[in-house]
Protein backbone atom coordinates (compact mmCIF):
# COMPACT_ATOMS: atom_id res chain seq x y z
CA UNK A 1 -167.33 170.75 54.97
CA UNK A 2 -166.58 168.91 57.82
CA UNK A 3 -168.53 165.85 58.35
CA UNK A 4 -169.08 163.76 61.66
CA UNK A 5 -167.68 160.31 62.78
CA UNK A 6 -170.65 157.69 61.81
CA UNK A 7 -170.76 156.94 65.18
CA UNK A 8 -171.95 160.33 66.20
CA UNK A 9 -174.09 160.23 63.66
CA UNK A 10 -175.98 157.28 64.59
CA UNK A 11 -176.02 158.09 68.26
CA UNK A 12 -177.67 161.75 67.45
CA UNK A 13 -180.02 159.72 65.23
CA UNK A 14 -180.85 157.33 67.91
CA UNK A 15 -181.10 160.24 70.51
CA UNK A 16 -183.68 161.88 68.15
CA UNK A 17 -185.62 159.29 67.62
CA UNK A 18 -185.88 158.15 71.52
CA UNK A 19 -186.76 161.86 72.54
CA UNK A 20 -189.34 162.03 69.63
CA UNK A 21 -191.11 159.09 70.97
CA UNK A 22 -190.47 160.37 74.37
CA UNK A 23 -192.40 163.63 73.52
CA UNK A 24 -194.90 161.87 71.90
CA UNK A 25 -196.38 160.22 74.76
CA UNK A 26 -195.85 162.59 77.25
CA UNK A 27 -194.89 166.30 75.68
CA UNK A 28 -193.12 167.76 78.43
CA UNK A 29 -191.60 170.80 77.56
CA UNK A 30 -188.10 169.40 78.80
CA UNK A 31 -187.92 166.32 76.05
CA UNK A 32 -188.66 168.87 73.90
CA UNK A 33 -186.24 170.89 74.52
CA UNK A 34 -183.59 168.02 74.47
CA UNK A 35 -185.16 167.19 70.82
CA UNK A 36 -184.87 170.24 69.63
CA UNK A 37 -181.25 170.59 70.37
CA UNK A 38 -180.57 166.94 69.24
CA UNK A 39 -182.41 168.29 65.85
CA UNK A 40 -180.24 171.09 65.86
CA UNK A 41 -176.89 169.22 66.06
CA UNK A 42 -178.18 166.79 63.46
CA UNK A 43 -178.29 169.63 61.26
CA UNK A 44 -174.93 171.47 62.40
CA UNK A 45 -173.26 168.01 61.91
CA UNK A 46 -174.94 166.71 58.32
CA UNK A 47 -174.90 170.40 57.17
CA UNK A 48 -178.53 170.35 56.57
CA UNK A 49 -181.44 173.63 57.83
CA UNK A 50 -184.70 170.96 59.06
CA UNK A 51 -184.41 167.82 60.83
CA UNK A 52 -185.67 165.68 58.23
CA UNK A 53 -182.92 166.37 55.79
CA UNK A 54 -180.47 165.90 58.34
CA UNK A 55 -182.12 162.45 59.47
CA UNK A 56 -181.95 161.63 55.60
CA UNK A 57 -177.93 162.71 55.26
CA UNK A 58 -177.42 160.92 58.30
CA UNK A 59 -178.95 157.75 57.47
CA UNK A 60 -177.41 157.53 53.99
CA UNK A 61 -173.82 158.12 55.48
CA UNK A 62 -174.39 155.17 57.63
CA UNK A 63 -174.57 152.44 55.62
CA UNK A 64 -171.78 153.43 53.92
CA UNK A 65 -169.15 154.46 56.92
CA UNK A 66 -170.63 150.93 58.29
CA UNK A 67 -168.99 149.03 54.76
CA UNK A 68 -165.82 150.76 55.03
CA UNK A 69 -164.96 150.31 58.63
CA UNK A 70 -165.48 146.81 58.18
CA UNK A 71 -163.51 146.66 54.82
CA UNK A 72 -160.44 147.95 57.04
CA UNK A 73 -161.07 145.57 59.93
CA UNK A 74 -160.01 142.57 57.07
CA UNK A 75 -157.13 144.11 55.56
């Protein structure tokens, strides 16, 4: 399976997050909208079927992409 740069990762995290809170104050049907399609490429791109798994995958891929970019900026 294809997997997705970390950096897309975290910015589809950050997106979901930011529309979540978004929708939570106000619940217009757009935000929701936009959340539900950043939920949906969260799980296309962590190869996960609800947004909470895919939030999970993402997150645990990030630490680790974040150690081994940095291991190759000091070789």
């Amino acid at each position: 399976m294809l997997m997705a740069h970390p950096a897309v990762l975290r910015n589809l995290v950050e997106q979901y997050e930011t529309l979540r809170a978004l929708h939570a104050e106000n619940g217009s049907t757009e935000v929701r909208q936009r959340m539900d399609d950043a939920a949906y490429t969260l799980c296309v791109s962590t190869g996960t079927k609800d947004v909470d798994a895919a939030l999970v995958a993402a997150r645990r891929r990030l630490p680790l992409a974040r150690t081994k970019e940095d291991s190759l900026l000091t070789t």
